[in-house]
Protein backbone atom coordinates (compact mmCIF):
# COMPACT_ATOMS: atom_id res chain seq x y z
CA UNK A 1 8.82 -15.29 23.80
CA UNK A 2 8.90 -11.39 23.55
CA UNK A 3 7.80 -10.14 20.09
CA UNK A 4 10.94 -8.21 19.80
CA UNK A 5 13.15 -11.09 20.19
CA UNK A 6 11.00 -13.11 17.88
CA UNK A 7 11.24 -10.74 15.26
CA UNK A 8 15.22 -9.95 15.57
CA UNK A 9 15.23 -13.84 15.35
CA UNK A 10 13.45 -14.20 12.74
CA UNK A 11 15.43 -11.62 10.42
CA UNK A 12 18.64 -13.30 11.39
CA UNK A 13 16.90 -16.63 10.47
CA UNK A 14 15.94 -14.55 7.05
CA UNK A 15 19.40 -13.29 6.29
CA UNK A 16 21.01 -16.46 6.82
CA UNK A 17 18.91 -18.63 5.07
CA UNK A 18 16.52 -17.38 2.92
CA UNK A 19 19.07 -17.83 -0.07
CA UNK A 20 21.11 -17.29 -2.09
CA UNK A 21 18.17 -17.92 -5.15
CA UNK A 22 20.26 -20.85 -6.87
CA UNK A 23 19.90 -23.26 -3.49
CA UNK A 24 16.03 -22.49 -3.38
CA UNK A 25 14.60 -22.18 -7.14
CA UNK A 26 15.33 -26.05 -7.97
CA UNK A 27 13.35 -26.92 -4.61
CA UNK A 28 10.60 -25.29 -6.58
CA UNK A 29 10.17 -22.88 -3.12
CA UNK A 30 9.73 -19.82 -5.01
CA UNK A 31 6.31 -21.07 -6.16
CA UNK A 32 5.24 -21.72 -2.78
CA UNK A 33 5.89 -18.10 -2.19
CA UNK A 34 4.58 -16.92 -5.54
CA UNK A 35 0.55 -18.66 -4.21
CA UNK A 36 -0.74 -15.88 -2.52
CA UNK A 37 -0.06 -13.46 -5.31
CA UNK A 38 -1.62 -15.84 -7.74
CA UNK A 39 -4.94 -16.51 -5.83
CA UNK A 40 -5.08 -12.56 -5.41
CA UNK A 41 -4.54 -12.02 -9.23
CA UNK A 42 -7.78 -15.06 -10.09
CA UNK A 43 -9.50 -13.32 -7.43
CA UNK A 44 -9.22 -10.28 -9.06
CA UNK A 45 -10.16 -11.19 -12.18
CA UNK A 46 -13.82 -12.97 -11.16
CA UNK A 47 -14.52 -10.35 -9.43
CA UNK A 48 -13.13 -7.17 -11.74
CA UNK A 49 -14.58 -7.57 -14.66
CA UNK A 50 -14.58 -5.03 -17.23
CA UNK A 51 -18.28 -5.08 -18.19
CA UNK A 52 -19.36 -4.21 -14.64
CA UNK A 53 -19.76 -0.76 -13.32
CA UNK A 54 -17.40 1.15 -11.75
CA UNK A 55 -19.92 1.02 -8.49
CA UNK A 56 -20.24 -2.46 -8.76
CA UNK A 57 -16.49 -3.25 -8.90
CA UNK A 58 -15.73 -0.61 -6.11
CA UNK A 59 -18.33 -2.85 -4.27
CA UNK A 60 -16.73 -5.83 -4.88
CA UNK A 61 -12.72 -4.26 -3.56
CA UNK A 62 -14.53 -3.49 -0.69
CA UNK A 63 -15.71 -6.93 -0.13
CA UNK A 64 -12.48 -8.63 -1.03
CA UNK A 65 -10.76 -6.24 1.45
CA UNK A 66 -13.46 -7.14 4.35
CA UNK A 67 -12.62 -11.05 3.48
CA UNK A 68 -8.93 -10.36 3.58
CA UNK A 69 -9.00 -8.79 7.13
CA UNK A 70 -11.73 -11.34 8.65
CA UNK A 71 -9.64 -13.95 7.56
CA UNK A 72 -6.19 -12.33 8.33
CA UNK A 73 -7.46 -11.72 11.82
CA UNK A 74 -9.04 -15.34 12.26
CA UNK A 75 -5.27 -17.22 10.64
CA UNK A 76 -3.53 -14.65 13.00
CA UNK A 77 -5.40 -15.60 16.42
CA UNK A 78 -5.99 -18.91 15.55
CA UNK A 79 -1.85 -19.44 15.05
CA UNK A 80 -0.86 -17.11 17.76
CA UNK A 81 -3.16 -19.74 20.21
CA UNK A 82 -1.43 -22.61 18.66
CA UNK A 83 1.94 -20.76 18.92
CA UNK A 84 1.54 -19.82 22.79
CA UNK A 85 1.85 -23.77 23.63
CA UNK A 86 5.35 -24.03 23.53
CA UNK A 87 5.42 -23.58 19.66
CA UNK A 88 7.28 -20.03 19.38
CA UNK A 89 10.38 -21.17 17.32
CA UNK A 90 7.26 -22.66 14.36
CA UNK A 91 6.48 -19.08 14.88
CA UNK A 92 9.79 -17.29 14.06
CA UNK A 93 10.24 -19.49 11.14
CA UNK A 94 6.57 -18.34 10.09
CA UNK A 95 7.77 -14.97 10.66
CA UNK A 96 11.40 -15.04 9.28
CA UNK A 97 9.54 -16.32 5.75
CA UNK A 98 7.51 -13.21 5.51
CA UNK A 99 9.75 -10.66 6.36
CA UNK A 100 12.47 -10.88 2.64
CA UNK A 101 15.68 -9.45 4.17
CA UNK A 102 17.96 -12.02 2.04
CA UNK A 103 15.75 -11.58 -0.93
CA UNK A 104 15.44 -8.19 -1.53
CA UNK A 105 19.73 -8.34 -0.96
CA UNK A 106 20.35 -10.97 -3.43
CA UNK A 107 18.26 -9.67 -6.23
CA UNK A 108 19.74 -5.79 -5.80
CA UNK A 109 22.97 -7.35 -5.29
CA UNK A 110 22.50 -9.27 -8.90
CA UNK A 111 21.16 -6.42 -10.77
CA UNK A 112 24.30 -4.74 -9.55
CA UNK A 113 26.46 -7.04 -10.58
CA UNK A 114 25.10 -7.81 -13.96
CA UNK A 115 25.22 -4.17 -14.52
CA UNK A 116 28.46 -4.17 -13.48
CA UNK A 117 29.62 -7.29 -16.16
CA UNK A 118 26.88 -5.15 -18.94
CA UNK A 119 25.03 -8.38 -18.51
CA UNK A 120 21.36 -6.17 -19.38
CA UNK A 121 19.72 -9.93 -20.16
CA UNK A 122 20.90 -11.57 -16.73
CA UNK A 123 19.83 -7.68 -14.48
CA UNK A 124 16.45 -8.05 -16.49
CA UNK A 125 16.08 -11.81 -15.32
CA UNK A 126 16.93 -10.86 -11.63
CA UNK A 127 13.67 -9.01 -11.71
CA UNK A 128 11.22 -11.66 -12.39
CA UNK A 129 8.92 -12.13 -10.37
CA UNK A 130 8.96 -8.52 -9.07
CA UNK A 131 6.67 -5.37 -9.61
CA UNK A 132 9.13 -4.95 -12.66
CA UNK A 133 7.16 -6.45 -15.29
CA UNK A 134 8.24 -4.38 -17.68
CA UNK A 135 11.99 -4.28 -17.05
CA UNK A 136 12.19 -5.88 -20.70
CA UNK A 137 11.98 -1.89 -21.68
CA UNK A 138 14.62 -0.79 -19.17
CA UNK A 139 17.99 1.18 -20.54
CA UNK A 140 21.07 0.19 -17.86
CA UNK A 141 20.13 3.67 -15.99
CA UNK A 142 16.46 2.19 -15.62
CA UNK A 143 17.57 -0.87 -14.22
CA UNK A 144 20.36 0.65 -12.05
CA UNK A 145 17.20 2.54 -10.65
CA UNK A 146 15.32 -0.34 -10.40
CA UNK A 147 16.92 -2.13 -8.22
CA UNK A 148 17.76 1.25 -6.14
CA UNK A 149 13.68 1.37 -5.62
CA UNK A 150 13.14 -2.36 -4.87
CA UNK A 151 15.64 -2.06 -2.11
CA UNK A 152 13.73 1.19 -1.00
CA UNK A 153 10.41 -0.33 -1.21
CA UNK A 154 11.29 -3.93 0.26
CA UNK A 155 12.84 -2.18 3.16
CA UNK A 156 9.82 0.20 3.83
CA UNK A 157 6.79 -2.17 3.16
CA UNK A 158 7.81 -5.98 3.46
CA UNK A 159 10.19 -5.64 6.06
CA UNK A 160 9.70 -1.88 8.79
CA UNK A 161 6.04 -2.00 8.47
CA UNK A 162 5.25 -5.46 8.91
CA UNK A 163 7.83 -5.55 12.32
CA UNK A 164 5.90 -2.65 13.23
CA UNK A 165 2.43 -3.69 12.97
CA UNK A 166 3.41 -7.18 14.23
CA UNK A 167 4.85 -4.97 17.53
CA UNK A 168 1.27 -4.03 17.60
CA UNK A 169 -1.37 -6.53 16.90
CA UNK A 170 0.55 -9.54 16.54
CA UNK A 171 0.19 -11.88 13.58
CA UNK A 172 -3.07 -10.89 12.56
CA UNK A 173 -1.88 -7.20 12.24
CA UNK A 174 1.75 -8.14 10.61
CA UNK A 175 -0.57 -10.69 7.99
CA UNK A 176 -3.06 -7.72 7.02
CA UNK A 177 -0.46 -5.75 6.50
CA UNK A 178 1.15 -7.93 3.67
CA UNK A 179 -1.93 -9.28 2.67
CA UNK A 180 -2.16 -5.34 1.66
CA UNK A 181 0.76 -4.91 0.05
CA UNK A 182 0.33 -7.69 -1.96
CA UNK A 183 -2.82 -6.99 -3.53
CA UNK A 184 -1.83 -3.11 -4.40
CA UNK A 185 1.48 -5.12 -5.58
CA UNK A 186 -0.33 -8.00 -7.89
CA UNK A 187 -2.79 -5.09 -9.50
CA UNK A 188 0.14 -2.88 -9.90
CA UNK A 189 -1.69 0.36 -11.27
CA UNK A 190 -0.84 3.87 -10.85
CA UNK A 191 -1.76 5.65 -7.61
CA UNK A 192 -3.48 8.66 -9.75
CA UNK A 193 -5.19 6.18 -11.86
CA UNK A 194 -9.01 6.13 -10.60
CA UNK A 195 -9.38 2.48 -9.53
CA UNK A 196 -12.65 0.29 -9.17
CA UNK A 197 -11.79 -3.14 -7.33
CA UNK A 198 -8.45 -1.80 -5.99
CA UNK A 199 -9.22 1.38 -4.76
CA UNK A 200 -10.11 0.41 -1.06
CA UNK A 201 -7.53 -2.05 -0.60
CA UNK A 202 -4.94 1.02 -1.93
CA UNK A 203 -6.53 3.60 0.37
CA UNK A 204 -6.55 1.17 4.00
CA UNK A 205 -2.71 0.14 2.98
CA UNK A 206 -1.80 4.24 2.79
CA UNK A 207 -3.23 4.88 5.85
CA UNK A 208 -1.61 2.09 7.80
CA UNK A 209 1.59 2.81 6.34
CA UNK A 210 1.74 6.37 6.64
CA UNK A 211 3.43 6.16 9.56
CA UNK A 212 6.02 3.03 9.47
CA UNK A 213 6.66 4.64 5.53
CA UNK A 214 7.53 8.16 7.37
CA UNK A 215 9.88 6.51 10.11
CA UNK A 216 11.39 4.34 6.91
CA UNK A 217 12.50 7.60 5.65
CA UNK A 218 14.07 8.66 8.87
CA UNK A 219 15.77 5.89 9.56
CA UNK A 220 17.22 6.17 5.22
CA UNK A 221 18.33 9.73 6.22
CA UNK A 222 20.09 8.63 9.69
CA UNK A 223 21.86 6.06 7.71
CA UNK A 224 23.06 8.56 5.03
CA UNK A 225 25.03 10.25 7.65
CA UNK A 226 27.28 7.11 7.43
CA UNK A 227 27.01 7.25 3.74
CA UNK A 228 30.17 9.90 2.44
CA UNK A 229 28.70 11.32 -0.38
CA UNK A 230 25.41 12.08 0.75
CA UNK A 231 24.20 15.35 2.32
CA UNK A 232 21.65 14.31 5.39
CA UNK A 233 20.90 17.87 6.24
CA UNK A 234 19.96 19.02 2.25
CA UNK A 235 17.96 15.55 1.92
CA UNK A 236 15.90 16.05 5.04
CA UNK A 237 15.12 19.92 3.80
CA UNK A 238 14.08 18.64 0.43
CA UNK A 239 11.99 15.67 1.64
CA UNK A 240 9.90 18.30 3.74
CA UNK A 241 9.41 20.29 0.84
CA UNK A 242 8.13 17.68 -1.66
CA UNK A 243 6.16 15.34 1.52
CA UNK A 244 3.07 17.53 0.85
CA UNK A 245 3.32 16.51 -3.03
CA UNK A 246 3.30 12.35 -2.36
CA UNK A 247 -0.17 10.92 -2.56
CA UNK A 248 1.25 7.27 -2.08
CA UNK A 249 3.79 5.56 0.63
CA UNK A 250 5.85 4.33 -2.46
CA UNK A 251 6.18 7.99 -3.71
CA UNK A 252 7.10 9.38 -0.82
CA UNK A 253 9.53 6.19 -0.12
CA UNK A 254 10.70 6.87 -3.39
CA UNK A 255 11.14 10.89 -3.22
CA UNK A 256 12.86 10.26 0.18
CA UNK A 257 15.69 7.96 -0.93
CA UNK A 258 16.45 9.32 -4.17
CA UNK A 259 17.09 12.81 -1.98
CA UNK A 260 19.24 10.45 0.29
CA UNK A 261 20.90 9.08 -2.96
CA UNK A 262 21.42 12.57 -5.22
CA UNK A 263 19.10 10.69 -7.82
CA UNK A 264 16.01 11.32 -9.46
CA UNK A 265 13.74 7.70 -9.05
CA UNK A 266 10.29 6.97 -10.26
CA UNK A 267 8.76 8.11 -13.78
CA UNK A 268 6.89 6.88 -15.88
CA UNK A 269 8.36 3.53 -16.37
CA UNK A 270 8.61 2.86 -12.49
CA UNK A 271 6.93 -0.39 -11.36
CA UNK A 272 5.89 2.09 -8.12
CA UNK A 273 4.02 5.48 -6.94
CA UNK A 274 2.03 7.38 -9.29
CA UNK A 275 4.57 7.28 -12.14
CA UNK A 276 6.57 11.34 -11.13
CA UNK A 277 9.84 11.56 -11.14
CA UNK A 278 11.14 12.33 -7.91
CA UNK A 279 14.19 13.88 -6.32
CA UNK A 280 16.73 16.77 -7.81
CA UNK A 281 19.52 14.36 -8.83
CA UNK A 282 20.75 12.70 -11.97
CA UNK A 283 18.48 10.05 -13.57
CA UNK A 284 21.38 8.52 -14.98
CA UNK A 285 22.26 6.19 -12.16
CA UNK A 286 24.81 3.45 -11.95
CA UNK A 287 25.36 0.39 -10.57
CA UNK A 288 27.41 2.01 -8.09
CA UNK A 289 24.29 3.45 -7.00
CA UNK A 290 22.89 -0.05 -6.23
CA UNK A 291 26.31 -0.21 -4.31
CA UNK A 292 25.06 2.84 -2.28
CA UNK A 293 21.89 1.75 -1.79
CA UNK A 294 22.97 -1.54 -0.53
CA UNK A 295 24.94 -0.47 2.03
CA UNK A 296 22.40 1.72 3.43
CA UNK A 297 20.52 -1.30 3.53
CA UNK A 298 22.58 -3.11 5.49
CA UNK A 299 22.85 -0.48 7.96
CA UNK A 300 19.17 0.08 7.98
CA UNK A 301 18.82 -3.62 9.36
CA UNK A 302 21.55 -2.71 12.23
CA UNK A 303 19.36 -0.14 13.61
CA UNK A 304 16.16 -2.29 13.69
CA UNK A 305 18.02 -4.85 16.06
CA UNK A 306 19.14 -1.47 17.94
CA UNK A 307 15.81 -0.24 17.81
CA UNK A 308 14.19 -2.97 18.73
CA UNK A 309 16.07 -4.35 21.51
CA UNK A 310 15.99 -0.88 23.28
CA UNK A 311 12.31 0.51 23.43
CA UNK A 312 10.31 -3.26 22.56
């Protein structure tokens, strides 16, 4: 089966049945998912500990990383073997449980709604489990921007990258890829902040994203023209300005979606980026920003299965 159609499959398959989070959390599935990120974290710290140089734990990122992609490359071939023998629907259900379309929808869509009700207690509990460890310490505005950035980020780095690499090398590239992302995700430091055992892994997952994180941003700006109060045109002029300014795909992720959204994301209590505000807008946002945002979102995912069933 073409990759294409496997992977517009496998995001239908997603969307239609990778929730709503009440039908899966008493089937205990959300600590299946939650394994890899806790064998990263006890990974992390055997091999980071503080009494060891700086050398010594930059040595020892660089060796996790090397084990990550040996083994990402070896699962990848080994299943896309197995997978060529007739198995290719196994493989879109492999694929349509890595790639959180209905996810990162029903937990915006909640903090929206909770917002909406001034339920802070219930939007704080619809990040758990997220980058947004600290949401505890979130005003309504800092939630309502919350889940405005987890959409953003979802979108750029668990969903468009991972179809894109997976375009190109198949499973081993499309497992690397969030094998990546979820290590800079489980150490969840600063971008600016000089790093020791994550610093490699953060530095490989930049450069493979700059590129699928760029096109996110294109694709965010080509759905704003659908979008009635934003301004395409003043977004895509700002974005150029402040691109040379990002040192991180979540900054400029951020910085291009808040321009799309006349908001002002990121800061120093963002789970993401190197902690700068970004955008001109108000950093006062609503939950009818979430609204915004999800909408976009939606759209976003119509012009993958365009994309992708014209030039794959």
């Amino acid at each position: 089966m073409d990759r294409a159609v496997l992977l517009l499959s496998a995001l239908l398959l997603n969307a239609a049945f990778a929730g709503p989070r009440w039908l899966y959390m008493p089937l205990k599935l959300d600590r299946i998912a939650r394994m890899p990120a806790s064998l990263i974290g006890k990974a992390e710290r055997k091999l980071d500990r503080e009494h060891r140089s700086l050398r010594e734990r930059e040595a020892r990122g660089v060796f996790f990383v090397v084990v990550v992609f040996c083994g990402c490359v070896a699962l990848g071939w080994l299943l896309g073997w197995l997978f060529s023998f007739n198995l290719q629907p196994v493989e879109m259900v492999l694929l349509a449980c890595l790639l959180p379309v209905r996810p990162s929808w029903d937990r915006g869509r909640q903090v929206q709604k909770y917002l909406k009700q001034n339920n802070l207690l219930a939007a704080r509990h619809a990040l758990e489990n997220t980058p947004w460890r600290h949401s505890a310490l979130l005003d309504p505005s800092g939630m309502a921007r919350a889940g405005v950035e987890l959409l953003a980020v979802q979108f750029a780095e668990k969903i468009w990258a991972p179809c894109l690499w997976f375009c190109l090398a198949g499973l081993p590239g499309l497992f690397f890829i969030r094998a990546l992302y979820l290590i800079v995700e489980t150490l969840n430091q600063p971008a600016d902040v000089p790093q020791g055992f994550g610093r490699l892994a953060r530095q490989v997952h930049f450069a493979l994203d700059y590129v699928p994180v760029r096109l996110a941003a294109g694709l965010w700006l080509a759905a704003a023209y659908f979008l009635p109060t934003s301004n395409p045109r003043q977004a895509a002029r700002s974005i150029t300005a402040e691109s040379r300014f990002t040192r991180d795909s979540q900054s400029f992720i951020l910085m291009s979606v808040a321009h799309v959204l006349g908001l002002s994301l990121g800061g120093p209590m963002s789970a993401y980026g190197d902690r700068r505000w970004w955008g001109s807008g108000t950093v006062k946002a609503q939950p009818s920003d979430i609204s915004r945002a999800l909408y976009l979102f939606a759209l976003l995912h119509l012009f993958l299965f365009i994309g992708f069933g014209l030039f794959f």
